[in-house]
PDBML (XML) file of the C-alpha atoms, coordinates in Angstrom:
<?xml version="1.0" encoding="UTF-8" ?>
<PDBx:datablock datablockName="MODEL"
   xmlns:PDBx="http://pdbml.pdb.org/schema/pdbx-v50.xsd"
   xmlns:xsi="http://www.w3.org/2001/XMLSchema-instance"
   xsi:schemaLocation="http://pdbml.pdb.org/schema/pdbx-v50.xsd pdbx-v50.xsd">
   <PDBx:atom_siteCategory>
      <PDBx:atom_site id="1">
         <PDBx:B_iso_or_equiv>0.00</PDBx:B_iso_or_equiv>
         <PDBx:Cartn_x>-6.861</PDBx:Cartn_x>
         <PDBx:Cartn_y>-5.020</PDBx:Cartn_y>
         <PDBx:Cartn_z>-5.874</PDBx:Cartn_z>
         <PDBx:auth_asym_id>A</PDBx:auth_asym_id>
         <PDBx:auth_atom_id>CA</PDBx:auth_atom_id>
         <PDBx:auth_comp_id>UNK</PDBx:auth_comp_id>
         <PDBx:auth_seq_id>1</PDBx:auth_seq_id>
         <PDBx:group_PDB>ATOM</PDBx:group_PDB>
         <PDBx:label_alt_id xsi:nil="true" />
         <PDBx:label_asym_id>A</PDBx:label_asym_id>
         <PDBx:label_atom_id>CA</PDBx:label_atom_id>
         <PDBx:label_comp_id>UNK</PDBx:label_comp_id>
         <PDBx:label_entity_id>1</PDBx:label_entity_id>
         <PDBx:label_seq_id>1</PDBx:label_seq_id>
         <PDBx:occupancy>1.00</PDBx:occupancy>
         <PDBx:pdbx_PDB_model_num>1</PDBx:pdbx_PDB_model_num>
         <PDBx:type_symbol>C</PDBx:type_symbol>
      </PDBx:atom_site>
      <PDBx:atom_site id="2">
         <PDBx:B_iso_or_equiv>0.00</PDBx:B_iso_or_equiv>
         <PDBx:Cartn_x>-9.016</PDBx:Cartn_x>
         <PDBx:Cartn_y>-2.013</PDBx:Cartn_y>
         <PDBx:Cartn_z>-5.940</PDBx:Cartn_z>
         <PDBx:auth_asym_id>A</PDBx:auth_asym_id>
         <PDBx:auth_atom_id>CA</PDBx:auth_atom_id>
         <PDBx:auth_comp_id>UNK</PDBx:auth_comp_id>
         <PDBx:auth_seq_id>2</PDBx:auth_seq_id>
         <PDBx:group_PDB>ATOM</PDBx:group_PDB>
         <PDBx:label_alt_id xsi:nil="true" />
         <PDBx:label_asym_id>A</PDBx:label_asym_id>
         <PDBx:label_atom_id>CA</PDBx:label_atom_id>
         <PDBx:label_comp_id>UNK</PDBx:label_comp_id>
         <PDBx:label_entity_id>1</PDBx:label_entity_id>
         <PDBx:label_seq_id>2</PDBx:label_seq_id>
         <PDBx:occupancy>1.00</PDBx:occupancy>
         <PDBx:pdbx_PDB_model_num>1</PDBx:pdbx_PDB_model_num>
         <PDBx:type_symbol>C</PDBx:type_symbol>
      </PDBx:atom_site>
      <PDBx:atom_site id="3">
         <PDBx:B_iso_or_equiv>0.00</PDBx:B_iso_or_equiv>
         <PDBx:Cartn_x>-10.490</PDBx:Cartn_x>
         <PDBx:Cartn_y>-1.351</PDBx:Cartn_y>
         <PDBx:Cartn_z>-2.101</PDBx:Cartn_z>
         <PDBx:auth_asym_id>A</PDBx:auth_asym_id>
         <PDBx:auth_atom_id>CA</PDBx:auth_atom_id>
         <PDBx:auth_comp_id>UNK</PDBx:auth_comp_id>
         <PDBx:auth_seq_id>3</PDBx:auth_seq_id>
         <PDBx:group_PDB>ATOM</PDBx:group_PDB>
         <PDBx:label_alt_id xsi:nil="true" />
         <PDBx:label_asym_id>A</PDBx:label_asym_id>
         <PDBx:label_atom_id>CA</PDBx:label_atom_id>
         <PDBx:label_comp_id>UNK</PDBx:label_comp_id>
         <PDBx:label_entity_id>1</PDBx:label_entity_id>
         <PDBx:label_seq_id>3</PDBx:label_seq_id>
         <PDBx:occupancy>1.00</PDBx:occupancy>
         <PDBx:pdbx_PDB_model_num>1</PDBx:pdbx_PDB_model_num>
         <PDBx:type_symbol>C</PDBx:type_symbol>
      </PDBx:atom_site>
      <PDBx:atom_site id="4">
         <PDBx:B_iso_or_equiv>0.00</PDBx:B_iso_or_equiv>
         <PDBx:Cartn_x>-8.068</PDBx:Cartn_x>
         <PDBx:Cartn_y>-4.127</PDBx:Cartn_y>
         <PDBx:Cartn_z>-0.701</PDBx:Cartn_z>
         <PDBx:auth_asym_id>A</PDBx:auth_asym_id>
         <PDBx:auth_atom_id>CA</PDBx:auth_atom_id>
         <PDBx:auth_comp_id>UNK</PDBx:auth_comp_id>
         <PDBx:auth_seq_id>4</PDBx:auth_seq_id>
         <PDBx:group_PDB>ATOM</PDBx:group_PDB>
         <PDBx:label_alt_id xsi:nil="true" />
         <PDBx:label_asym_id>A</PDBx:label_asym_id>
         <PDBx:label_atom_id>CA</PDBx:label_atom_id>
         <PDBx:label_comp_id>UNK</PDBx:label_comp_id>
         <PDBx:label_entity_id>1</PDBx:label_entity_id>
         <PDBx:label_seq_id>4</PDBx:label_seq_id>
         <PDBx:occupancy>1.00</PDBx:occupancy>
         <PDBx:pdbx_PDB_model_num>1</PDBx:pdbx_PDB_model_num>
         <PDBx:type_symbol>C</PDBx:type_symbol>
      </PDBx:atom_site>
      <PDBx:atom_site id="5">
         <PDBx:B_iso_or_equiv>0.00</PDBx:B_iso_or_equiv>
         <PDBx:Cartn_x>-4.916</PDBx:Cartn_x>
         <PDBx:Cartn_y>-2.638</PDBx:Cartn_y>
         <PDBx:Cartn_z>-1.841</PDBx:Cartn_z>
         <PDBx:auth_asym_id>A</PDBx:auth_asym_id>
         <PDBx:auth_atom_id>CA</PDBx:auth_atom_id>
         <PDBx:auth_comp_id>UNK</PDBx:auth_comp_id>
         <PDBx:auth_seq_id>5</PDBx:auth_seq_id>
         <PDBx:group_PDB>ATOM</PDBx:group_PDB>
         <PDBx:label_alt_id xsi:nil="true" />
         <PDBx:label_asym_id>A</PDBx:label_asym_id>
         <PDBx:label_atom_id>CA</PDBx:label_atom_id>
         <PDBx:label_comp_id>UNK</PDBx:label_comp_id>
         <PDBx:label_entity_id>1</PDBx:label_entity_id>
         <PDBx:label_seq_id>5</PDBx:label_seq_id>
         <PDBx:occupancy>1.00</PDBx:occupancy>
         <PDBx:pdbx_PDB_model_num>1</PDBx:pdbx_PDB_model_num>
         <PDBx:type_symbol>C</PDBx:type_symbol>
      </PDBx:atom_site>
      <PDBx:atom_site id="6">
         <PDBx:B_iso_or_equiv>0.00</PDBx:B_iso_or_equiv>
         <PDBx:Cartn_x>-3.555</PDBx:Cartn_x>
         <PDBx:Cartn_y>1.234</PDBx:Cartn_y>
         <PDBx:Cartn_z>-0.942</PDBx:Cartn_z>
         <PDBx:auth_asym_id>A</PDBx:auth_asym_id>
         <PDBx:auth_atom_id>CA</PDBx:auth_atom_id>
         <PDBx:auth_comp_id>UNK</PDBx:auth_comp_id>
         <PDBx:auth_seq_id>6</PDBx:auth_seq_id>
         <PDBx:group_PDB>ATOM</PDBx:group_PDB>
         <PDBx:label_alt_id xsi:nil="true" />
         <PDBx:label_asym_id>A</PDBx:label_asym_id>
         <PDBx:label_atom_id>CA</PDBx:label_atom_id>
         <PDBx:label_comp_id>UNK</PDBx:label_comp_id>
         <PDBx:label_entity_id>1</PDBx:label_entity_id>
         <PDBx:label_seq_id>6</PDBx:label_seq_id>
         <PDBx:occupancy>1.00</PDBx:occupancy>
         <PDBx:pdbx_PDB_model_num>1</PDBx:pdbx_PDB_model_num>
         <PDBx:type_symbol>C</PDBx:type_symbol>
      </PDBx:atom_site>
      <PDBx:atom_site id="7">
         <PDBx:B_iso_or_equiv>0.00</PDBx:B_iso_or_equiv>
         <PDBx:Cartn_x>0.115</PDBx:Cartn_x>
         <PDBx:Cartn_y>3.099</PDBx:Cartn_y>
         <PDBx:Cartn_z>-2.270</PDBx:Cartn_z>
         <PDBx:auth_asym_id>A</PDBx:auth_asym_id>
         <PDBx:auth_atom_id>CA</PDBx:auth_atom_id>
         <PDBx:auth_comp_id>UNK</PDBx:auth_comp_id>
         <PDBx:auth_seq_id>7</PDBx:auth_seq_id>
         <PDBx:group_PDB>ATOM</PDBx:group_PDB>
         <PDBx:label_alt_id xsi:nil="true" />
         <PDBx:label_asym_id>A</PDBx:label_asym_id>
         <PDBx:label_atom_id>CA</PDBx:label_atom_id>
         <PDBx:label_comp_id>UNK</PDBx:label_comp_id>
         <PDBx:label_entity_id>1</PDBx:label_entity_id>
         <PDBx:label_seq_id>7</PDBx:label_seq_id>
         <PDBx:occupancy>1.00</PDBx:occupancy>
         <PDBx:pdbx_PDB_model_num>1</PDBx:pdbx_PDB_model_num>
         <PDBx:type_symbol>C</PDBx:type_symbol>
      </PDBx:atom_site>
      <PDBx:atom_site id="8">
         <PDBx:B_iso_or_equiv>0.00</PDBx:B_iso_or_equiv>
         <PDBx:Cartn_x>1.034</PDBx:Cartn_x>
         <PDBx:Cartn_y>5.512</PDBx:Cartn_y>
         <PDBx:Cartn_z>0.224</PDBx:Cartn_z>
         <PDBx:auth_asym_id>A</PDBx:auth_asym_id>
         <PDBx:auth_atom_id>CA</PDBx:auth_atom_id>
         <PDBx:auth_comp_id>UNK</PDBx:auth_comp_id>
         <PDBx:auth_seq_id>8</PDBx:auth_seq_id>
         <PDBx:group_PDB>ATOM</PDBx:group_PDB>
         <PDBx:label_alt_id xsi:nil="true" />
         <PDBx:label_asym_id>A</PDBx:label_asym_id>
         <PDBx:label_atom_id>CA</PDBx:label_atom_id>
         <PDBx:label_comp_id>UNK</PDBx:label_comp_id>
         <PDBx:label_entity_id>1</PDBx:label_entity_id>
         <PDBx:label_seq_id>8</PDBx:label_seq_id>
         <PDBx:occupancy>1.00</PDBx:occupancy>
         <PDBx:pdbx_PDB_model_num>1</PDBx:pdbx_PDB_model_num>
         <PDBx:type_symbol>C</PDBx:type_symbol>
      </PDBx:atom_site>
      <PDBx:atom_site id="9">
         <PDBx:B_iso_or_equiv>0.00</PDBx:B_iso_or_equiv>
         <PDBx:Cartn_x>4.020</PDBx:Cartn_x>
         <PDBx:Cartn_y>7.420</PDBx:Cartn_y>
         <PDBx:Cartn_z>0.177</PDBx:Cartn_z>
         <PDBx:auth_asym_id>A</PDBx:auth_asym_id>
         <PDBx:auth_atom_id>CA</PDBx:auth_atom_id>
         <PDBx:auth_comp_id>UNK</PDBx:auth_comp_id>
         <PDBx:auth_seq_id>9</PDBx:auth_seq_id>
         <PDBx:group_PDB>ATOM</PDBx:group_PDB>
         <PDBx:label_alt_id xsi:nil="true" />
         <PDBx:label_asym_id>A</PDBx:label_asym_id>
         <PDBx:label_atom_id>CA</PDBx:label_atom_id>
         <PDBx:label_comp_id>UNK</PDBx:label_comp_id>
         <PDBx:label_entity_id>1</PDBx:label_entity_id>
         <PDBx:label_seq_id>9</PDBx:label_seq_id>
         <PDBx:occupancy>1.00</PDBx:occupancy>
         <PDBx:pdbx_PDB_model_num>1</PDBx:pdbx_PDB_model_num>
         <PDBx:type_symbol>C</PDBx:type_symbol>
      </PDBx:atom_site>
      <PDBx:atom_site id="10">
         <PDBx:B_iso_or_equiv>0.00</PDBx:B_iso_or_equiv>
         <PDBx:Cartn_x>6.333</PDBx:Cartn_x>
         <PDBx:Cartn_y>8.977</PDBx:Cartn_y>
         <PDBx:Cartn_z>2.983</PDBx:Cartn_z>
         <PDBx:auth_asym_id>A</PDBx:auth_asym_id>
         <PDBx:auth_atom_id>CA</PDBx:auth_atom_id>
         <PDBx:auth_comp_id>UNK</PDBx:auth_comp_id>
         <PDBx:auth_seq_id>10</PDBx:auth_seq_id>
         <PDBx:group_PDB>ATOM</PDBx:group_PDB>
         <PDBx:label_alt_id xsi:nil="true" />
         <PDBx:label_asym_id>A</PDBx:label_asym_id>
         <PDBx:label_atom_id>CA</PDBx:label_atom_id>
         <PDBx:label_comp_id>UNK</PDBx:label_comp_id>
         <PDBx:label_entity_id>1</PDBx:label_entity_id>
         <PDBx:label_seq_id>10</PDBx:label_seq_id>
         <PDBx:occupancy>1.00</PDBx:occupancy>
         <PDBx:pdbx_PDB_model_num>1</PDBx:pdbx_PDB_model_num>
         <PDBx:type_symbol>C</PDBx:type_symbol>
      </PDBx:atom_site>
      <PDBx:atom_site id="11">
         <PDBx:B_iso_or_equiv>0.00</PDBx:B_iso_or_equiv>
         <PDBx:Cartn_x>8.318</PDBx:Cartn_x>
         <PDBx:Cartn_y>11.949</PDBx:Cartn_y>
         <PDBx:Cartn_z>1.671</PDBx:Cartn_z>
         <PDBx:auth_asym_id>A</PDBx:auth_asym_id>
         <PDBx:auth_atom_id>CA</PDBx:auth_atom_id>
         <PDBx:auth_comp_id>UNK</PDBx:auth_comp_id>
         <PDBx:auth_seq_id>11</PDBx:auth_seq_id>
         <PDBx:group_PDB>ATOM</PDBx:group_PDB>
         <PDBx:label_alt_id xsi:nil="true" />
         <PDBx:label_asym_id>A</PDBx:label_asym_id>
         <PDBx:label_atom_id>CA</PDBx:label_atom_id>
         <PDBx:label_comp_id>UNK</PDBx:label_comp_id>
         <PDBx:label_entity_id>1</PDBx:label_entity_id>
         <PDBx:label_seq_id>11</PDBx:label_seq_id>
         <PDBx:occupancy>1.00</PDBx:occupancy>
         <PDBx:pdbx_PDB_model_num>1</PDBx:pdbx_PDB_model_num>
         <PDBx:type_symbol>C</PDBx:type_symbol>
      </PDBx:atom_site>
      <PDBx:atom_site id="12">
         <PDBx:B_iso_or_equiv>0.00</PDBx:B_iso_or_equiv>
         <PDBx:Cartn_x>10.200</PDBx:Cartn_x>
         <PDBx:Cartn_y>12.700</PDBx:Cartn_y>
         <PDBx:Cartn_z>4.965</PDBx:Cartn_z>
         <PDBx:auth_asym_id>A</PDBx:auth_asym_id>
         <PDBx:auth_atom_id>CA</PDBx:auth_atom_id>
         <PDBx:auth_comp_id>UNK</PDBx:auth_comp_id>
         <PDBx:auth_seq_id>12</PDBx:auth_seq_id>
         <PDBx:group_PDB>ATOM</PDBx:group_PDB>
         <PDBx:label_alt_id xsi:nil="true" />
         <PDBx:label_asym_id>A</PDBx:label_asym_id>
         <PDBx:label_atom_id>CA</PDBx:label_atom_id>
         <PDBx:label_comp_id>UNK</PDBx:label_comp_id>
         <PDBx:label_entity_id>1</PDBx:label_entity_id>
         <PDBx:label_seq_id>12</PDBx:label_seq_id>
         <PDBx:occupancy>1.00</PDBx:occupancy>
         <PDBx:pdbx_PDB_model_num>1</PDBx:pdbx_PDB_model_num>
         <PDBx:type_symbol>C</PDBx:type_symbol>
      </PDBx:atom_site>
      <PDBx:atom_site id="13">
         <PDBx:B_iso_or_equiv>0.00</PDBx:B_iso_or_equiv>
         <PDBx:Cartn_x>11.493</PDBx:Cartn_x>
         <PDBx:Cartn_y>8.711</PDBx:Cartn_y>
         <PDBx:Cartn_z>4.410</PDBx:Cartn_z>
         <PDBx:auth_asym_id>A</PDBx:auth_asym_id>
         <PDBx:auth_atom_id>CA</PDBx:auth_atom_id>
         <PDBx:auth_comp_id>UNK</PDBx:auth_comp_id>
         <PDBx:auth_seq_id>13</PDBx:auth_seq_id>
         <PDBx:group_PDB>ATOM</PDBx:group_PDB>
         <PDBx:label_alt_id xsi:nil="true" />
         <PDBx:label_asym_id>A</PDBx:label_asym_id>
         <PDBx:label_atom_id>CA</PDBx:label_atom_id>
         <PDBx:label_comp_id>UNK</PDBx:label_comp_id>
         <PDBx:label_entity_id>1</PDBx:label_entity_id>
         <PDBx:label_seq_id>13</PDBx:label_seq_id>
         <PDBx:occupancy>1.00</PDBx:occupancy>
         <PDBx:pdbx_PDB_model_num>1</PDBx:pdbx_PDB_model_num>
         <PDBx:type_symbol>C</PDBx:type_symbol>
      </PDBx:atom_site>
      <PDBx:atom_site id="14">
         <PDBx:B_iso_or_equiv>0.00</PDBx:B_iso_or_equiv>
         <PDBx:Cartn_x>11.606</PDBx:Cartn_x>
         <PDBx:Cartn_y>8.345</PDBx:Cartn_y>
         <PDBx:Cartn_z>0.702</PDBx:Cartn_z>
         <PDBx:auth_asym_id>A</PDBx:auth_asym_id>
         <PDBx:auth_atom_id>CA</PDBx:auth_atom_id>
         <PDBx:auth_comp_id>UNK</PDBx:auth_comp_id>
         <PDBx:auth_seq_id>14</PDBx:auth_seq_id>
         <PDBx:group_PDB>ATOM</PDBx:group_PDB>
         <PDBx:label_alt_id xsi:nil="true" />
         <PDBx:label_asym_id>A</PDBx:label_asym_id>
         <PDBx:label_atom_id>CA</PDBx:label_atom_id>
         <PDBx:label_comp_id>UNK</PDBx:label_comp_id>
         <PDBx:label_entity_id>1</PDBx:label_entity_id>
         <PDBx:label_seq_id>14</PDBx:label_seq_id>
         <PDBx:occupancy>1.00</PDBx:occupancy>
         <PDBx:pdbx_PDB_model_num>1</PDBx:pdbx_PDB_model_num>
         <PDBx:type_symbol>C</PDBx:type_symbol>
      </PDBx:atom_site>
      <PDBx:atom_site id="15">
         <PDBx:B_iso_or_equiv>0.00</PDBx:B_iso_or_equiv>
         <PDBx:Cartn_x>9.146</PDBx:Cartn_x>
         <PDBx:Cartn_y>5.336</PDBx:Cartn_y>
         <PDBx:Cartn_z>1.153</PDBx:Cartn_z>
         <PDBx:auth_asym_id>A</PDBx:auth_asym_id>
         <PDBx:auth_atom_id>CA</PDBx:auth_atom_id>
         <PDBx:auth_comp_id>UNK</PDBx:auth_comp_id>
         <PDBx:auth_seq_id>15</PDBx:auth_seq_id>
         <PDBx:group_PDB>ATOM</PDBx:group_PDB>
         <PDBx:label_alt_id xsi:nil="true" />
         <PDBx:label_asym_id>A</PDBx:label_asym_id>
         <PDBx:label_atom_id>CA</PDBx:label_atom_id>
         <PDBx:label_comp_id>UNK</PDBx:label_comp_id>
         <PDBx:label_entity_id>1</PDBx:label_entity_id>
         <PDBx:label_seq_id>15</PDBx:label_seq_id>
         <PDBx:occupancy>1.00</PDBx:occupancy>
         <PDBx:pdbx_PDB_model_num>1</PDBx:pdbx_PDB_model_num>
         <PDBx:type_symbol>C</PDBx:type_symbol>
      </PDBx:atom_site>
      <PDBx:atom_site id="16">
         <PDBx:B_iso_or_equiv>0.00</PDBx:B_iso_or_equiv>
         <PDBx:Cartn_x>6.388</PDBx:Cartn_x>
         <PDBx:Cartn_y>4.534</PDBx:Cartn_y>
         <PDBx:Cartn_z>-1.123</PDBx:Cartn_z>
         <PDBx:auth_asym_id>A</PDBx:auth_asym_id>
         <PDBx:auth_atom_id>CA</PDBx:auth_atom_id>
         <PDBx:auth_comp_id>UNK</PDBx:auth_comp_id>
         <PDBx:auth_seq_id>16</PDBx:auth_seq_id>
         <PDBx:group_PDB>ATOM</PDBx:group_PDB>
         <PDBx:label_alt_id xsi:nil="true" />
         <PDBx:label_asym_id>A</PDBx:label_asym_id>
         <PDBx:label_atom_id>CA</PDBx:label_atom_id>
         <PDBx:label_comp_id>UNK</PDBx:label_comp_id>
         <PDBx:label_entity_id>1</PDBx:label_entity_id>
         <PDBx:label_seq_id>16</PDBx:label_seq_id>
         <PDBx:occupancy>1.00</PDBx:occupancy>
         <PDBx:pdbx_PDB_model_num>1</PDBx:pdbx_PDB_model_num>
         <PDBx:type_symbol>C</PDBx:type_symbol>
      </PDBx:atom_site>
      <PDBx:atom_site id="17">
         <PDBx:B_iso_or_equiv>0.00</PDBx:B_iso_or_equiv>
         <PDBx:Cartn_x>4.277</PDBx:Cartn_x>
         <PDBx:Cartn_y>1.888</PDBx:Cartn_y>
         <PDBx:Cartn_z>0.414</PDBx:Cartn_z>
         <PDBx:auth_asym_id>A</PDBx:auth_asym_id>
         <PDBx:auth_atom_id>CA</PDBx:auth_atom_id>
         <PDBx:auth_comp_id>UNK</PDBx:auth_comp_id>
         <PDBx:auth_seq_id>17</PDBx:auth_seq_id>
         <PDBx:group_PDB>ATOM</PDBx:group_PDB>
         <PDBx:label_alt_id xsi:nil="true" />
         <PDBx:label_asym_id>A</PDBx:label_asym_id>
         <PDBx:label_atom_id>CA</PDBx:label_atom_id>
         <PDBx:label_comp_id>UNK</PDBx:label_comp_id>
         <PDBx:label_entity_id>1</PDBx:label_entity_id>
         <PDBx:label_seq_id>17</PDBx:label_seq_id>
         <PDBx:occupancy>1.00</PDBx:occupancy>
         <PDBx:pdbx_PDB_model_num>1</PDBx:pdbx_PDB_model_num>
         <PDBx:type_symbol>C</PDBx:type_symbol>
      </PDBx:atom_site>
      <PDBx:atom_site id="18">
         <PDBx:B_iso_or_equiv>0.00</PDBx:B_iso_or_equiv>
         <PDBx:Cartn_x>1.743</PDBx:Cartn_x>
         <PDBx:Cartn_y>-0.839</PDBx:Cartn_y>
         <PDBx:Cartn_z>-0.699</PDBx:Cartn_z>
         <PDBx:auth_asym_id>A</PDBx:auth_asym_id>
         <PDBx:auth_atom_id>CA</PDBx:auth_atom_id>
         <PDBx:auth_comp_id>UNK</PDBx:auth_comp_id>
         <PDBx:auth_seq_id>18</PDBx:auth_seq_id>
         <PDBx:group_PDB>ATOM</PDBx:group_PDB>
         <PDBx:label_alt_id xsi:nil="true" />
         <PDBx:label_asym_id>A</PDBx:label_asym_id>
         <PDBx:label_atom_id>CA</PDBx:label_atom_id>
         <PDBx:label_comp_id>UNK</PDBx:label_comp_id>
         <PDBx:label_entity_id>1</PDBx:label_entity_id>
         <PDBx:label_seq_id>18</PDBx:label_seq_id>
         <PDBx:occupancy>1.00</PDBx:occupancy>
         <PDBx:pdbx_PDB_model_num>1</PDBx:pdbx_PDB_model_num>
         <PDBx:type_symbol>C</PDBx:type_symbol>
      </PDBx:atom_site>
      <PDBx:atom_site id="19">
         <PDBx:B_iso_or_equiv>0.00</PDBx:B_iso_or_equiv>
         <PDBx:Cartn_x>-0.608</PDBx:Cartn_x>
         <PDBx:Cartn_y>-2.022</PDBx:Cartn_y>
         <PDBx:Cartn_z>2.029</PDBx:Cartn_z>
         <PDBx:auth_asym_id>A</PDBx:auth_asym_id>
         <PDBx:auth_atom_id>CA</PDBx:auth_atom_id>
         <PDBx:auth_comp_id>UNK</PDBx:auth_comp_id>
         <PDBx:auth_seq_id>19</PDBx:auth_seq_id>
         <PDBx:group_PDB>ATOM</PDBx:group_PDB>
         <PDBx:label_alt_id xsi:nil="true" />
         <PDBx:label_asym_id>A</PDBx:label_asym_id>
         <PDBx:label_atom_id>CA</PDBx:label_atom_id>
         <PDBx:label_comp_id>UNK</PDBx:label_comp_id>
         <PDBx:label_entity_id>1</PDBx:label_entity_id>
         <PDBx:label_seq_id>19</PDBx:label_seq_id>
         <PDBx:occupancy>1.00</PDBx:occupancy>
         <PDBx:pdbx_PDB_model_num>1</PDBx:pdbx_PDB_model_num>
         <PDBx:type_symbol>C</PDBx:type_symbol>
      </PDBx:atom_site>
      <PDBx:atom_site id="20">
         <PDBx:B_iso_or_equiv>0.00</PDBx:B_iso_or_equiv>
         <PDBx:Cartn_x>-2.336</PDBx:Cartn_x>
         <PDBx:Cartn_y>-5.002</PDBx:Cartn_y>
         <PDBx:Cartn_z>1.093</PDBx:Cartn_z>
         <PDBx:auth_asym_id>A</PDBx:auth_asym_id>
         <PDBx:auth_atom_id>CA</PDBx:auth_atom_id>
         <PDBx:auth_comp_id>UNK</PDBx:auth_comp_id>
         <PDBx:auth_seq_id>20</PDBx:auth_seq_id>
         <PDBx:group_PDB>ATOM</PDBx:group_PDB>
         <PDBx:label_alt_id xsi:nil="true" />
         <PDBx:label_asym_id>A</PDBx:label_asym_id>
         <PDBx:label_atom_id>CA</PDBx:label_atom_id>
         <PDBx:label_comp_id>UNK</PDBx:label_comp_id>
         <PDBx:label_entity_id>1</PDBx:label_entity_id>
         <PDBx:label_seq_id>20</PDBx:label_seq_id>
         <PDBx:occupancy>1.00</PDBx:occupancy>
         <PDBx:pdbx_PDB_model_num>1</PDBx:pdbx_PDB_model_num>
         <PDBx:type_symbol>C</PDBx:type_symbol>
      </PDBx:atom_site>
      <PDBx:atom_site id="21">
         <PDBx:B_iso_or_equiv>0.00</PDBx:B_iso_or_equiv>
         <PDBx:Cartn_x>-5.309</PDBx:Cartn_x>
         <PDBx:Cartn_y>-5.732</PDBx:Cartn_y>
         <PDBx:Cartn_z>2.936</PDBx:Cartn_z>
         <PDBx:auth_asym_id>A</PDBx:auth_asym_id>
         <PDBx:auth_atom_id>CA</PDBx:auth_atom_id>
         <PDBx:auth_comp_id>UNK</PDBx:auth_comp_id>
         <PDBx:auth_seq_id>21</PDBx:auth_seq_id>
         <PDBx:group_PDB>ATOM</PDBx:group_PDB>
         <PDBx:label_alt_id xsi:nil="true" />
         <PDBx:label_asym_id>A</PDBx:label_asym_id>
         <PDBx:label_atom_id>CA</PDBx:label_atom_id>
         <PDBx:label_comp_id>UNK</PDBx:label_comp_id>
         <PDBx:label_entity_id>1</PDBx:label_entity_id>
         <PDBx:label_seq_id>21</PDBx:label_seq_id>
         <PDBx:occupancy>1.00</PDBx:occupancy>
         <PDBx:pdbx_PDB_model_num>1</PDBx:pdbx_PDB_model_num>
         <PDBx:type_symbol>C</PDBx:type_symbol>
      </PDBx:atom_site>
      <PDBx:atom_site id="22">
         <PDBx:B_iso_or_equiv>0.00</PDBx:B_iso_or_equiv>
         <PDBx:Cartn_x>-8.202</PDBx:Cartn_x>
         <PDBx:Cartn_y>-9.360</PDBx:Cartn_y>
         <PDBx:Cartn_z>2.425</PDBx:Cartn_z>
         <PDBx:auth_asym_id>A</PDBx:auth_asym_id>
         <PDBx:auth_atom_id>CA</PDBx:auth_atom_id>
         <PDBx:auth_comp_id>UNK</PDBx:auth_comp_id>
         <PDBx:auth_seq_id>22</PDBx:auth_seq_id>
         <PDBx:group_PDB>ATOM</PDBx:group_PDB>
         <PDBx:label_alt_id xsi:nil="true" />
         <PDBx:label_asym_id>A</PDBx:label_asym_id>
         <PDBx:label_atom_id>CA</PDBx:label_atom_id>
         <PDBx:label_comp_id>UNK</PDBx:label_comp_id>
         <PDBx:label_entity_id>1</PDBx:label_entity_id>
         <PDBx:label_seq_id>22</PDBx:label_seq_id>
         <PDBx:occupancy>1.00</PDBx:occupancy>
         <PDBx:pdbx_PDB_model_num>1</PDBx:pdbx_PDB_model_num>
         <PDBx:type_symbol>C</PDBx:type_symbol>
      </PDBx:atom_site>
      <PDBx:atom_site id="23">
         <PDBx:B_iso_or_equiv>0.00</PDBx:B_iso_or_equiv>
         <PDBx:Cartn_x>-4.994</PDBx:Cartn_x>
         <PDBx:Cartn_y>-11.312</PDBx:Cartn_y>
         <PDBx:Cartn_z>0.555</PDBx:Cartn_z>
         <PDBx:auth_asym_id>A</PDBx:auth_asym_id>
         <PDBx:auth_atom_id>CA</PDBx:auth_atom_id>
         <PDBx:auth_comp_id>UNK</PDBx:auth_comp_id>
         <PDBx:auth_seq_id>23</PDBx:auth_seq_id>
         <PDBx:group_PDB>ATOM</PDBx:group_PDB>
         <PDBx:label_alt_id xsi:nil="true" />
         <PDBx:label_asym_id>A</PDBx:label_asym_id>
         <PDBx:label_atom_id>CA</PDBx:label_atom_id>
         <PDBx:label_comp_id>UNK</PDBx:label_comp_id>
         <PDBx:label_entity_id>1</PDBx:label_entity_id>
         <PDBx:label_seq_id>23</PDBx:label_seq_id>
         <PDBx:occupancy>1.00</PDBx:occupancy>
         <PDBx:pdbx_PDB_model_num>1</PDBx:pdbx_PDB_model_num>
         <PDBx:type_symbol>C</PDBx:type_symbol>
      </PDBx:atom_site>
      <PDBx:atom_site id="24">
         <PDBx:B_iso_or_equiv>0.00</PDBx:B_iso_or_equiv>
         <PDBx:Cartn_x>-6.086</PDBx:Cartn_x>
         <PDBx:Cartn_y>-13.740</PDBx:Cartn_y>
         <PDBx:Cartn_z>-1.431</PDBx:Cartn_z>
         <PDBx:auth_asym_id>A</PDBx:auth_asym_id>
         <PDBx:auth_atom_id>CA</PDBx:auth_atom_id>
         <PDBx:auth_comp_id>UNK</PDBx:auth_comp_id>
         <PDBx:auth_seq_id>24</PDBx:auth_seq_id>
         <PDBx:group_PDB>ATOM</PDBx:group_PDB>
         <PDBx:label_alt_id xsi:nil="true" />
         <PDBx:label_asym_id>A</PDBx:label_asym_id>
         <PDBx:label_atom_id>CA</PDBx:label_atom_id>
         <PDBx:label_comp_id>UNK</PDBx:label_comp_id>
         <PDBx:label_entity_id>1</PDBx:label_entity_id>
         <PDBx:label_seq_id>24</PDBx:label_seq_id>
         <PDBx:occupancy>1.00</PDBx:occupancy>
         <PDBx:pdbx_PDB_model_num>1</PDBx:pdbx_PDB_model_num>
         <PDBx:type_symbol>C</PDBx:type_symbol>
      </PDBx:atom_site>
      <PDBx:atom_site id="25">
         <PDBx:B_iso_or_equiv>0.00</PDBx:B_iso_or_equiv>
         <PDBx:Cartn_x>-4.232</PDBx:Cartn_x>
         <PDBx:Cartn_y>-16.549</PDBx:Cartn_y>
         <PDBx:Cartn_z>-2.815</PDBx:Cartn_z>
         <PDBx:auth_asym_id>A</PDBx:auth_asym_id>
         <PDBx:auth_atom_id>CA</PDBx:auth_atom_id>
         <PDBx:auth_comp_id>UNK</PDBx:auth_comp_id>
         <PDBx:auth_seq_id>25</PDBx:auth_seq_id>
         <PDBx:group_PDB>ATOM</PDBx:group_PDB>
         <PDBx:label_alt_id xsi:nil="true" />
         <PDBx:label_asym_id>A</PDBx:label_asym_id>
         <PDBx:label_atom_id>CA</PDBx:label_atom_id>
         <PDBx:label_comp_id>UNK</PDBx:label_comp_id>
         <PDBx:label_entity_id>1</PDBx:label_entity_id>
         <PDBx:label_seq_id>25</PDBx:label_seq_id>
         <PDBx:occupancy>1.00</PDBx:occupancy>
         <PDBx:pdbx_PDB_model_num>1</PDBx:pdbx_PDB_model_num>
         <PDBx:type_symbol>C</PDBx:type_symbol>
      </PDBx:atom_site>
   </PDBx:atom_siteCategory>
</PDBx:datablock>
């Protein structure tokens, strides 16, 4: 997933997010 994929996280929401970009089956 490396270069497709990116964890962010938002401290102000207590969110950790996983953006997923070029999905493959």
């Amino acid at each position: 997933v490396k270069g497709r994929f990116t964890i962010s996280r938002d401290n102000a929401e207590d969110t950790v997010n996983l953006q997923m970009n070029a999905l493959k089956p």
